[in-house]
N, C-alpha and C. Protein backbone atom coordinates (compact mmCIF):
# COMPACT_ATOMS: atom_id res chain seq x y z
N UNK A 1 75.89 105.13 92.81
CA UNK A 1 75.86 104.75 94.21
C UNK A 1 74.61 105.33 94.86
N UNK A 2 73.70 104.43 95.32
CA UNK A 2 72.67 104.76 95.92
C UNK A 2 72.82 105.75 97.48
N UNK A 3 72.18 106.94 97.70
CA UNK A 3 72.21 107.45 98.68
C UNK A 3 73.52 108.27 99.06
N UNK A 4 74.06 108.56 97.84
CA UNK A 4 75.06 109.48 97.44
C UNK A 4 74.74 111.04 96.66
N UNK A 5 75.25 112.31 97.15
CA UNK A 5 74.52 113.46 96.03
C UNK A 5 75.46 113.30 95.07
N UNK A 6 74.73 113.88 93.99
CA UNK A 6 75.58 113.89 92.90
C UNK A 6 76.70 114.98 92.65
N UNK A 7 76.33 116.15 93.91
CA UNK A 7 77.29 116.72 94.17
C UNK A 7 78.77 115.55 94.74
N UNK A 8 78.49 114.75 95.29
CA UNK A 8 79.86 113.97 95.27
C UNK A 8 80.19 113.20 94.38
N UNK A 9 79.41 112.74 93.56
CA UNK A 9 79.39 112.20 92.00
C UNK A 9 80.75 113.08 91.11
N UNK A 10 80.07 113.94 90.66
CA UNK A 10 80.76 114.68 89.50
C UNK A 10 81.98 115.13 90.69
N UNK A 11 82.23 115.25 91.54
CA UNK A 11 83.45 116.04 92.03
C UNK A 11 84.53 115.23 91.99
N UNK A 12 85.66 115.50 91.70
CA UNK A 12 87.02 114.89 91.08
C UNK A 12 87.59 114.10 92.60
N UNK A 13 88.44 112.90 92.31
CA UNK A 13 88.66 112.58 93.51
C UNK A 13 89.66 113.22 94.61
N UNK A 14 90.61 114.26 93.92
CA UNK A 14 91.10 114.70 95.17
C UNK A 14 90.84 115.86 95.73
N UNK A 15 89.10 116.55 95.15
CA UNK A 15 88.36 117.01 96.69
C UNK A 15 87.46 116.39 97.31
N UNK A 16 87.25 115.20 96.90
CA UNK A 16 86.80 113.78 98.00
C UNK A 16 87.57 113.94 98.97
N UNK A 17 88.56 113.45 98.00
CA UNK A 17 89.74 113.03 99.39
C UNK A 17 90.16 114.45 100.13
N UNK A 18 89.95 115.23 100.02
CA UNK A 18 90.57 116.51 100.91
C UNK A 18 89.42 116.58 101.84
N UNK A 19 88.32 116.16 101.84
CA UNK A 19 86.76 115.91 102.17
C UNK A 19 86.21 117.44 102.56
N UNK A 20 86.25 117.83 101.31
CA UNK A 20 85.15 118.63 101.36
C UNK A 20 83.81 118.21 101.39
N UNK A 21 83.11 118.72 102.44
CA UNK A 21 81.68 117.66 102.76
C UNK A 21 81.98 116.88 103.70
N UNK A 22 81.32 115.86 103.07
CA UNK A 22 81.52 114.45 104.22
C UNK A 22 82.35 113.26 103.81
N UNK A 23 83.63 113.56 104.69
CA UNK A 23 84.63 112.65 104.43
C UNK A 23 84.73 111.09 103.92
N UNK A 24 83.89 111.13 104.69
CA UNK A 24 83.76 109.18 104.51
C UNK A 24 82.74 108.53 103.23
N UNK A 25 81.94 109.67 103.00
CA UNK A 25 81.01 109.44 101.69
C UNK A 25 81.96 110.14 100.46
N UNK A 26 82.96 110.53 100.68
CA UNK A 26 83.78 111.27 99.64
C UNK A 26 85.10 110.15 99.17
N UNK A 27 84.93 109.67 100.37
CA UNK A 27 86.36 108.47 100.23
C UNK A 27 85.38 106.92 99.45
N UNK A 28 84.24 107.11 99.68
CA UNK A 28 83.48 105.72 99.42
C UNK A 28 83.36 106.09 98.26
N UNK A 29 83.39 107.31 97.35
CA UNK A 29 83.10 107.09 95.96
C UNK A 29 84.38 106.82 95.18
N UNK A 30 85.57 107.66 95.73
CA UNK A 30 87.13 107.08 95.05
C UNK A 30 86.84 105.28 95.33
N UNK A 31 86.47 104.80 96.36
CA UNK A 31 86.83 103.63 96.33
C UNK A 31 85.74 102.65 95.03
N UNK A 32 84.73 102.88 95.03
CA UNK A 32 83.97 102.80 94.27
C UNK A 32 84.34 102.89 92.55
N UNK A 33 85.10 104.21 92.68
CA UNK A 33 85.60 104.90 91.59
C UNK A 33 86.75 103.43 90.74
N UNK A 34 87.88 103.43 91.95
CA UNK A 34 88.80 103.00 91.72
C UNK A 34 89.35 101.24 91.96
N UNK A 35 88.10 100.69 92.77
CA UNK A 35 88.01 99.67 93.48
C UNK A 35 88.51 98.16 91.96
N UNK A 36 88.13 98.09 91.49
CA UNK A 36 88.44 97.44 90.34
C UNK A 36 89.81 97.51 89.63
N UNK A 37 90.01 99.00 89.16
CA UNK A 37 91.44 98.82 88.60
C UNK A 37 92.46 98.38 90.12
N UNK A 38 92.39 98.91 91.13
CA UNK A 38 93.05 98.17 92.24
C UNK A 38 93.19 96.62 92.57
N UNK A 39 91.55 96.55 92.46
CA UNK A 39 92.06 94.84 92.19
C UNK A 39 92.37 94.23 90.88
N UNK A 40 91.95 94.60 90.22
CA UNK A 40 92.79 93.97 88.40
C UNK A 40 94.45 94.05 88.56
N UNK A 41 94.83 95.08 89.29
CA UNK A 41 96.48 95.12 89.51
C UNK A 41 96.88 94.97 89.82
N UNK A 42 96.15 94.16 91.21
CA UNK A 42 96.71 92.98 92.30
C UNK A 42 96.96 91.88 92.09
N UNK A 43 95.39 91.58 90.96
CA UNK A 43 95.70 89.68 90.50
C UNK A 43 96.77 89.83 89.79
N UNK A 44 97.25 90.86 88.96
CA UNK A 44 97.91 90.29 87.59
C UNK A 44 99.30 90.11 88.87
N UNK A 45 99.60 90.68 89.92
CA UNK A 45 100.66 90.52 90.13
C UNK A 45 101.21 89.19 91.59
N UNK A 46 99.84 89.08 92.26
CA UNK A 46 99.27 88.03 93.25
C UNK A 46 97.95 87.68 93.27
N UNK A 47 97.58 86.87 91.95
CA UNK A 47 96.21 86.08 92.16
C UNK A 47 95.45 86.14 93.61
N UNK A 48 96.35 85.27 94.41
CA UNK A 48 95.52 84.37 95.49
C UNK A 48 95.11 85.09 96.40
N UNK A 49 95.86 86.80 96.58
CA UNK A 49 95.98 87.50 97.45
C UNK A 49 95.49 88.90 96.98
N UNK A 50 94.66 88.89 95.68
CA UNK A 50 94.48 90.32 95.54
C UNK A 50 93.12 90.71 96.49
N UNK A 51 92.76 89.93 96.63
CA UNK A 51 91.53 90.56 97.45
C UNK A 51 91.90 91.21 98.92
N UNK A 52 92.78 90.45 99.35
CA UNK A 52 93.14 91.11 100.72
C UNK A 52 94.27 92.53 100.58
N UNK A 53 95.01 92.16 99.53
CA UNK A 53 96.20 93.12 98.96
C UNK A 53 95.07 94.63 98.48
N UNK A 54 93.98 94.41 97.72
CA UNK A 54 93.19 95.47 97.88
C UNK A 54 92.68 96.35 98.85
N UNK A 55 91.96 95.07 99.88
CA UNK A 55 91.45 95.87 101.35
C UNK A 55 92.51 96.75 101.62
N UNK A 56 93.81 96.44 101.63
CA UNK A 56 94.92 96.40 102.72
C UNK A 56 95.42 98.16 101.93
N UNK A 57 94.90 98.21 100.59
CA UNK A 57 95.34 99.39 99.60
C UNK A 57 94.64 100.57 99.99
N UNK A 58 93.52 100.43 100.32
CA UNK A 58 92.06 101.00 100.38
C UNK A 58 92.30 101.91 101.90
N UNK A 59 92.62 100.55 102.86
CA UNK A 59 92.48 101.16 104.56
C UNK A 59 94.27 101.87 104.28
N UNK A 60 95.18 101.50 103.82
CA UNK A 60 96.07 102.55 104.03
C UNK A 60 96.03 104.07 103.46
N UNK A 61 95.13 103.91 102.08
CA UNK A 61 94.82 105.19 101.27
C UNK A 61 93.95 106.10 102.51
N UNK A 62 92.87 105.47 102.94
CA UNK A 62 92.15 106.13 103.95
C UNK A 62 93.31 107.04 105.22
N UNK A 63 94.15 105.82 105.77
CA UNK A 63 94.55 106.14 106.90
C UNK A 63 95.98 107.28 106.47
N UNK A 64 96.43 107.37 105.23
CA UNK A 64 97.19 108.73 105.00
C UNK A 64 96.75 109.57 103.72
N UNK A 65 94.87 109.48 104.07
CA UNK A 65 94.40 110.43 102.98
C UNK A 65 95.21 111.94 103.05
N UNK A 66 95.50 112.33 104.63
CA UNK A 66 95.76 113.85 104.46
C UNK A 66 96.95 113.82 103.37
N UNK A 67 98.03 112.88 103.37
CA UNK A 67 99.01 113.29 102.59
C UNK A 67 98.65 112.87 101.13
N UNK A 68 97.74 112.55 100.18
CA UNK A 68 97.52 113.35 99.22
C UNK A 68 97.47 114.37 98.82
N UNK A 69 98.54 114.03 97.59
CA UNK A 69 98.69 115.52 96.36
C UNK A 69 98.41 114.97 94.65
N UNK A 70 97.51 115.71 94.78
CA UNK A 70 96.77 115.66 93.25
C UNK A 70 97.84 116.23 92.23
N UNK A 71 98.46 115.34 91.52
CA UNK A 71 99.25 115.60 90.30
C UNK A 71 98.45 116.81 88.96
N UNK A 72 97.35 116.50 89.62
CA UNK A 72 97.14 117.65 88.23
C UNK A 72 95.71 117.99 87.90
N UNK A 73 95.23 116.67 87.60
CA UNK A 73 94.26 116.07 86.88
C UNK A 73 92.90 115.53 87.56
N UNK A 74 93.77 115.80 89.06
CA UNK A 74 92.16 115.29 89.73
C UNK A 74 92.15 113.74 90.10
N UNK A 75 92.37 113.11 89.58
CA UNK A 75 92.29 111.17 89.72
C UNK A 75 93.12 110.64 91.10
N UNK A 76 92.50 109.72 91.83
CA UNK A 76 93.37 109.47 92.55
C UNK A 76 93.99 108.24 92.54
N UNK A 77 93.93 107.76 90.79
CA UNK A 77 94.28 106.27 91.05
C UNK A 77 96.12 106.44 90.61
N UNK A 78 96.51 107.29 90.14
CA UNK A 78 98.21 106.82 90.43
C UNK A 78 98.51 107.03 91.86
N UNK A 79 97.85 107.50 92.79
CA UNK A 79 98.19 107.39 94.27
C UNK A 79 97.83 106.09 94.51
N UNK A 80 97.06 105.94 94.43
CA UNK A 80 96.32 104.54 94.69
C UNK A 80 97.14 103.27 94.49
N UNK A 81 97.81 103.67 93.17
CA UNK A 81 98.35 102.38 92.58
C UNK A 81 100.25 102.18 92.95
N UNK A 82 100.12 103.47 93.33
CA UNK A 82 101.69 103.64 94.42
C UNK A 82 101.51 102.96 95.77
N UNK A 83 100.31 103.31 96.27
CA UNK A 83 99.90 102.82 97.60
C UNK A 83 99.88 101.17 97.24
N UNK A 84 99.51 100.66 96.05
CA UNK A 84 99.12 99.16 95.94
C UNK A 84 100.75 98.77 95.91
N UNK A 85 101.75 99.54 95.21
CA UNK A 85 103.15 98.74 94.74
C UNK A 85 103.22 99.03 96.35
N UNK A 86 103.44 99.64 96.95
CA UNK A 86 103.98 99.67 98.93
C UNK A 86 103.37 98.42 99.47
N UNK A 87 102.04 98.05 98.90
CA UNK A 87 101.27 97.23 99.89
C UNK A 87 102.00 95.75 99.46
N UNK A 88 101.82 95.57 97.83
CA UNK A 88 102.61 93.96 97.66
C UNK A 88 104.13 94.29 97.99
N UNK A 89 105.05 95.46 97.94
CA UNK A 89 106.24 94.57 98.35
C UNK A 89 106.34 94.58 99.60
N UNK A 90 105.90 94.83 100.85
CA UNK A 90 105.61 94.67 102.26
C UNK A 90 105.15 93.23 102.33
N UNK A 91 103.88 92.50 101.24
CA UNK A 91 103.67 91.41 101.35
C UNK A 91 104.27 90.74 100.92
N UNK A 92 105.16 90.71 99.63
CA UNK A 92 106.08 89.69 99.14
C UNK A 92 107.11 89.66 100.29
N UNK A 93 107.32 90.57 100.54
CA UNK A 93 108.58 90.61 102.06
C UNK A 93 108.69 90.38 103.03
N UNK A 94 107.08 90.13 103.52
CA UNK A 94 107.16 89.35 104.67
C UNK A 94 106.29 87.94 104.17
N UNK A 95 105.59 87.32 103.43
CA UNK A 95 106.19 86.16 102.94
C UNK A 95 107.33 85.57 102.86
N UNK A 96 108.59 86.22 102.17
CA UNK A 96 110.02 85.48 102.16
C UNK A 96 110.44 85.19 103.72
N UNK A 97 110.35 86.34 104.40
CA UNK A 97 110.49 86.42 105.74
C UNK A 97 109.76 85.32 106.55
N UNK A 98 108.79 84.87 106.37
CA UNK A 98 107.84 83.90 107.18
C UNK A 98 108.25 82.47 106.58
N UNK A 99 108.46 82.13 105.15
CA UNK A 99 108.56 81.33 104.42
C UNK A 99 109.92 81.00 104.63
N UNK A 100 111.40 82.06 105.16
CA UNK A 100 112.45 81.43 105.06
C UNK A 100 112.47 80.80 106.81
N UNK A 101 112.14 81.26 107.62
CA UNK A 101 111.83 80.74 108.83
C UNK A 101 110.81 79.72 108.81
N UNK A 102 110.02 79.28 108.15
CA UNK A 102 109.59 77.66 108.43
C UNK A 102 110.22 77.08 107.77
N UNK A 103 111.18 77.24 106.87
CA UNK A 103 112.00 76.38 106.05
C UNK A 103 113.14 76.22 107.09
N UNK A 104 113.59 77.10 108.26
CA UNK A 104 114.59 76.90 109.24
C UNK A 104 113.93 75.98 110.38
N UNK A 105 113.11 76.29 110.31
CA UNK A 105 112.22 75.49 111.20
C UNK A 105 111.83 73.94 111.52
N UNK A 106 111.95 73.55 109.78
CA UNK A 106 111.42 72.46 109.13
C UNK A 106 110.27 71.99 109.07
N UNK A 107 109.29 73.29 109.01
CA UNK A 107 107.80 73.69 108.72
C UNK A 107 107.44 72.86 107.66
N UNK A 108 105.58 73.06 107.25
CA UNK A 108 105.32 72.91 106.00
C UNK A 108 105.61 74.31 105.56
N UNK A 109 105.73 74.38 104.34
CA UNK A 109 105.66 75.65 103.71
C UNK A 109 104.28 76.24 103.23
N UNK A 110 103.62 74.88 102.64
CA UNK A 110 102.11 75.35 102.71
C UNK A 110 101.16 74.95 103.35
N UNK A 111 101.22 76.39 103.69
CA UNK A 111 100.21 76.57 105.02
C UNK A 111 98.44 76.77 104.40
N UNK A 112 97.94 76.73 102.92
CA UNK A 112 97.09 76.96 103.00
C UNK A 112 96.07 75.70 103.48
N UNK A 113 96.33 74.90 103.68
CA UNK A 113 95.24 73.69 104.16
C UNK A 113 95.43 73.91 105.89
N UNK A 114 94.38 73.23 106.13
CA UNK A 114 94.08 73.05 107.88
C UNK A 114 95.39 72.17 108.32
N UNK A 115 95.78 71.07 107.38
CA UNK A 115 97.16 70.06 107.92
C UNK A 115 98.18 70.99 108.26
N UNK A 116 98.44 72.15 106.99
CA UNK A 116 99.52 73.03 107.23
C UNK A 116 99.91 73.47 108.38
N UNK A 117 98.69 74.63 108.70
CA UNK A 117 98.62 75.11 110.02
C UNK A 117 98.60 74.12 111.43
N UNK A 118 97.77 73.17 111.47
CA UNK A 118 97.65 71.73 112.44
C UNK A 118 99.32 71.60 112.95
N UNK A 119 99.72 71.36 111.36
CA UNK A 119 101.84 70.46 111.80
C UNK A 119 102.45 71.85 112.51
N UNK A 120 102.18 73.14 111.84
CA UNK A 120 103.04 74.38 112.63
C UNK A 120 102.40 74.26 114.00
N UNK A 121 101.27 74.13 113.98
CA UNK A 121 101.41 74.60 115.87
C UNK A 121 101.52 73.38 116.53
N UNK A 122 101.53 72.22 115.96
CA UNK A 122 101.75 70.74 116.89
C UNK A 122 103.24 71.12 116.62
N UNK A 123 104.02 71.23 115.97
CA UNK A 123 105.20 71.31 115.92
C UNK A 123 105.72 72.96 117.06
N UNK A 124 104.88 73.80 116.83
CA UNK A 124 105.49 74.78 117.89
C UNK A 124 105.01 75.15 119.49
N UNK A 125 104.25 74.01 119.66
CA UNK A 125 103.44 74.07 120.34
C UNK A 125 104.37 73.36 121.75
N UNK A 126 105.06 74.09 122.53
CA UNK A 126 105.24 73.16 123.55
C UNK A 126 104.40 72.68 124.71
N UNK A 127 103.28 72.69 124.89
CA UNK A 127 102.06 72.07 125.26
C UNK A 127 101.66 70.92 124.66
N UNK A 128 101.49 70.70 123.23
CA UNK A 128 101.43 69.47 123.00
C UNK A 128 102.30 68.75 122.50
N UNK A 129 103.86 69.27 122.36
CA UNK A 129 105.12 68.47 122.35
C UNK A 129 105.24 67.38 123.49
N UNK A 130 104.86 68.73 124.38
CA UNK A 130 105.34 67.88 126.08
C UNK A 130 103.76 66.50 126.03
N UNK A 131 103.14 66.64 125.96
CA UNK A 131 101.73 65.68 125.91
C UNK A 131 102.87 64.82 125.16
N UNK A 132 103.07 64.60 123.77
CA UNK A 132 103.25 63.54 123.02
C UNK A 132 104.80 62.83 123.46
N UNK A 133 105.32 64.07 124.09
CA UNK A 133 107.04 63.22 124.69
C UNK A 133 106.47 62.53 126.03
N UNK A 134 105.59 63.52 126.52
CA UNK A 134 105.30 62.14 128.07
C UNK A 134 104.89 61.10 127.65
N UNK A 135 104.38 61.00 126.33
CA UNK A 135 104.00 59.61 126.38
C UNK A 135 104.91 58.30 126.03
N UNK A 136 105.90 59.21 125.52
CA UNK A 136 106.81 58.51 125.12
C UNK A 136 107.86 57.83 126.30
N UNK A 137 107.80 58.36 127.44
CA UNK A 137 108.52 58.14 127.96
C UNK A 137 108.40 56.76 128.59
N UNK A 138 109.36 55.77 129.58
CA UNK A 138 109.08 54.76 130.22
C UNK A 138 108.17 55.08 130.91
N UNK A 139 107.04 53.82 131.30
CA UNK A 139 106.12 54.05 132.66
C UNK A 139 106.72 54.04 133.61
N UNK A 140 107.71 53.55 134.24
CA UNK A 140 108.20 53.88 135.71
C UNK A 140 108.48 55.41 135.73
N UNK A 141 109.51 55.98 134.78
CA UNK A 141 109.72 57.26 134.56
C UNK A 141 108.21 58.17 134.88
N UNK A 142 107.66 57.91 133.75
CA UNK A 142 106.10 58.81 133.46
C UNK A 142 105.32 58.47 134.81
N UNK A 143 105.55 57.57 135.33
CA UNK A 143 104.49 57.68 136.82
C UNK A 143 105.00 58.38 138.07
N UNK A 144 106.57 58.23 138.08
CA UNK A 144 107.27 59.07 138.98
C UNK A 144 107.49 60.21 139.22
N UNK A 145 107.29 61.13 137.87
CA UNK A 145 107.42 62.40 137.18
C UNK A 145 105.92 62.80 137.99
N UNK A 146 104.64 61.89 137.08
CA UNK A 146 103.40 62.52 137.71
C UNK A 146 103.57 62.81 139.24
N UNK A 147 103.90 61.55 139.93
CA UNK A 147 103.47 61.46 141.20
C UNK A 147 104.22 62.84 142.15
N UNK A 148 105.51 63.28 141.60
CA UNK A 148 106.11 63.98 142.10
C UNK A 148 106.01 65.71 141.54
N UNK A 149 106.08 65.72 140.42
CA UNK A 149 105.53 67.11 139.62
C UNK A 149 103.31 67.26 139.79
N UNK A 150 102.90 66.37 139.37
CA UNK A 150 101.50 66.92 139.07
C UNK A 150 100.78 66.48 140.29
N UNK A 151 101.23 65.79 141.12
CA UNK A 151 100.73 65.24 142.75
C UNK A 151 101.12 65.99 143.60
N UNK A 152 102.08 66.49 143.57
CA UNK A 152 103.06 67.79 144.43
C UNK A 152 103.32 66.96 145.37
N UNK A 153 103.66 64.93 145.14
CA UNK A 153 104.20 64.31 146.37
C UNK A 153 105.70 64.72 146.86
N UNK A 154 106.11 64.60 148.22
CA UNK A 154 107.42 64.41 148.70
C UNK A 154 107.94 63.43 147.90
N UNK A 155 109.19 63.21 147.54
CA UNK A 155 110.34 62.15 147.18
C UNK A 155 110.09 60.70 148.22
N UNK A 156 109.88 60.85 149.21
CA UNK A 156 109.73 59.49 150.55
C UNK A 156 108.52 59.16 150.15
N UNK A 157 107.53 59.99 149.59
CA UNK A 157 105.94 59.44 149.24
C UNK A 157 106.16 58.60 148.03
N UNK A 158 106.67 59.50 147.07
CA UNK A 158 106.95 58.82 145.67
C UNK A 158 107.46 57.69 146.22
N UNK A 159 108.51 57.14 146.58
CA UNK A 159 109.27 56.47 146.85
C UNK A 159 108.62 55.33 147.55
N UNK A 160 107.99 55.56 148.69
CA UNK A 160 107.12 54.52 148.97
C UNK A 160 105.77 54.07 147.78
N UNK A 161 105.39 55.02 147.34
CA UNK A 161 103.78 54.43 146.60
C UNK A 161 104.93 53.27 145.78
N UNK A 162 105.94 53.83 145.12
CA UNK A 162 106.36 52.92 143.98
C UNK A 162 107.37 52.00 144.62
N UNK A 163 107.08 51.69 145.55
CA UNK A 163 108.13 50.26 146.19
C UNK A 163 109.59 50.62 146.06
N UNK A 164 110.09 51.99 146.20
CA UNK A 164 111.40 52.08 145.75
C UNK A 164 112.75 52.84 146.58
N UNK A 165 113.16 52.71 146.90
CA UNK A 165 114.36 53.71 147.70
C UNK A 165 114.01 55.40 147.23
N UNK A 166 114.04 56.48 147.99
CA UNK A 166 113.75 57.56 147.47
C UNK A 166 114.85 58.31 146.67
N UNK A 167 116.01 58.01 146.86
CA UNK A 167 117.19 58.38 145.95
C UNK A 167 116.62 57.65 144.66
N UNK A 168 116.36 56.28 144.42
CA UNK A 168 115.93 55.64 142.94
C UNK A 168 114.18 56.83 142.62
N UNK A 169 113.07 57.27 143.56
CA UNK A 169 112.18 57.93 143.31
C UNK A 169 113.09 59.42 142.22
N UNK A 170 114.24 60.19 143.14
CA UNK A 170 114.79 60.89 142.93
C UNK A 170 115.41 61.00 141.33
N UNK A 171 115.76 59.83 141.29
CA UNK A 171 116.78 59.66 139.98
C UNK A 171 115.54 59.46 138.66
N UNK A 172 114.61 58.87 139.26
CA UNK A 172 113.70 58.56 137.93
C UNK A 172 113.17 59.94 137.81
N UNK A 173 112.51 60.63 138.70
CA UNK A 173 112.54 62.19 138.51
C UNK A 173 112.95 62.82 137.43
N UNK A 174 113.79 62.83 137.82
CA UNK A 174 115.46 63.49 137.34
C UNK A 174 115.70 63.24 135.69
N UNK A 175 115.35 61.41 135.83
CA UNK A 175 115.90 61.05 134.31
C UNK A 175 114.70 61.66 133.29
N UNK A 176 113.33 61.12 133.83
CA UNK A 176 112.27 61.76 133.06
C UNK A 176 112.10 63.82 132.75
N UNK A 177 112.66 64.06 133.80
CA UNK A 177 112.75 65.60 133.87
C UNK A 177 113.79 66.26 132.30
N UNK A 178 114.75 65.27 132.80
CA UNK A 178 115.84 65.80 131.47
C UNK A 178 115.32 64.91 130.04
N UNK A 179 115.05 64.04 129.92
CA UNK A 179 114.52 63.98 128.55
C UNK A 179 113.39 64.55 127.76
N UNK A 180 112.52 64.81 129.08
CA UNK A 180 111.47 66.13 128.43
C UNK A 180 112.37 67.59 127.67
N UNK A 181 113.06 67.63 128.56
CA UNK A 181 113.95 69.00 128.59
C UNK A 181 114.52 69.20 127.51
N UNK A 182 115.20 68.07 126.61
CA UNK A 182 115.95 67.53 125.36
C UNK A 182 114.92 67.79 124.50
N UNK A 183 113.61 67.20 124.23
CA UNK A 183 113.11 67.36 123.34
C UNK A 183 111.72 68.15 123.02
N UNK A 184 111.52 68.84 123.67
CA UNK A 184 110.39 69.85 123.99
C UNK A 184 111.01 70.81 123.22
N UNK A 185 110.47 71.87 122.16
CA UNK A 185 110.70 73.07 121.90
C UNK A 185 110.73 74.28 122.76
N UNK A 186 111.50 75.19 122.78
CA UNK A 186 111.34 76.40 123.70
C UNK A 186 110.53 77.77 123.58
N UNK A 187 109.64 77.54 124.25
CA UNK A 187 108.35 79.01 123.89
C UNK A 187 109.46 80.19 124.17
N UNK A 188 108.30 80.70 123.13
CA UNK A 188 109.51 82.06 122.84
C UNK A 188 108.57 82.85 123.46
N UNK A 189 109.18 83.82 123.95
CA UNK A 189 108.60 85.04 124.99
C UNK A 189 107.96 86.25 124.67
């Protein structure tokens, strides 16, 4: 490693990691050290995901370096590789977890293409639910709704622009109001 002493070279990794010296150049050579067998032990167990399943090994090793304890020998890759089994079953577990909720949902399940993601948020999206149900609706309905919700008209205004008794302005309101209501998803809070 370029721009490293070799005093941190030859020193074993768990007085890196205790950082004697300089912490962060002591942690960059374990990773260095160990960066490979971490990911070789990710693919064999999640191909598609060892690269992130690594990062994810690496920043937790960092973030509870203090609680390293050196078994013996100095190495810090059976910590490492304890830290990797914590990291995939957290990820296999919240996969099942995410995966059994779009299956309740009636999601795609795979989400790795742009369509995937596209159908989950057109599908959870009540912003563009409501777009695609207004359109669905009758035009007398859908113009009465506007004129009275997005015009901020009185009922007697509605009622006059559309040639109609304002109790019938009222009721078309009303009818368009509740079939949005039926089929719109509910944002969750």
């Amino acid at each position: 490693m370029m721009g490293v002493s070799e005093g941190l070279l030859r020193s074993t990794d768990a007085r890196l990691i205790r950082g004697h010296g300089n912490e962060a150049a002591g942690f960059a050579v374990v990773y260095e050290r160990h960066v490979n067998d971490i990911y070789r032990w990710h693919t064999r167990h999640l191909r598609w995901a060892a690269s992130d399943l690594t990062a994810e090994t690496f920043a937790r090793a960092w973030l509870n370096r203090a609680k390293f304890r050196d078994p013996g020998d100095g190495s810090a890759l059976p910590w490492l590789l304890g830290i990797a089994r914590n990291v995939l079953a957290d990820s296999i577990r919240r996969d099942a977890i995410e995966t059994r909720s779009r299956e309740r949902l009636g999601l795609p399940l795979d989400l790795a293409t742009d369509d995937g993601f596209e159908e989950v948020d057109r599908r959870l999206s009540p912003y563009v639910a409501l777009g695609e149900q207004l359109d669905e609706l009758a035009p007398h309905e859908r113009t009465a709704l506007q004129l009275r919700v997005i015009d901020e008209m009185p009922y007697e205004e509605v009622a006059e622009r559309l040639s109609i008794a304002p109790a019938a302005a009222r009721l078309r309101v009303s009818r368009a109001l509740r079939r949005l209501a039926r089929s719109v998803p509910k944002e969750e809070s």
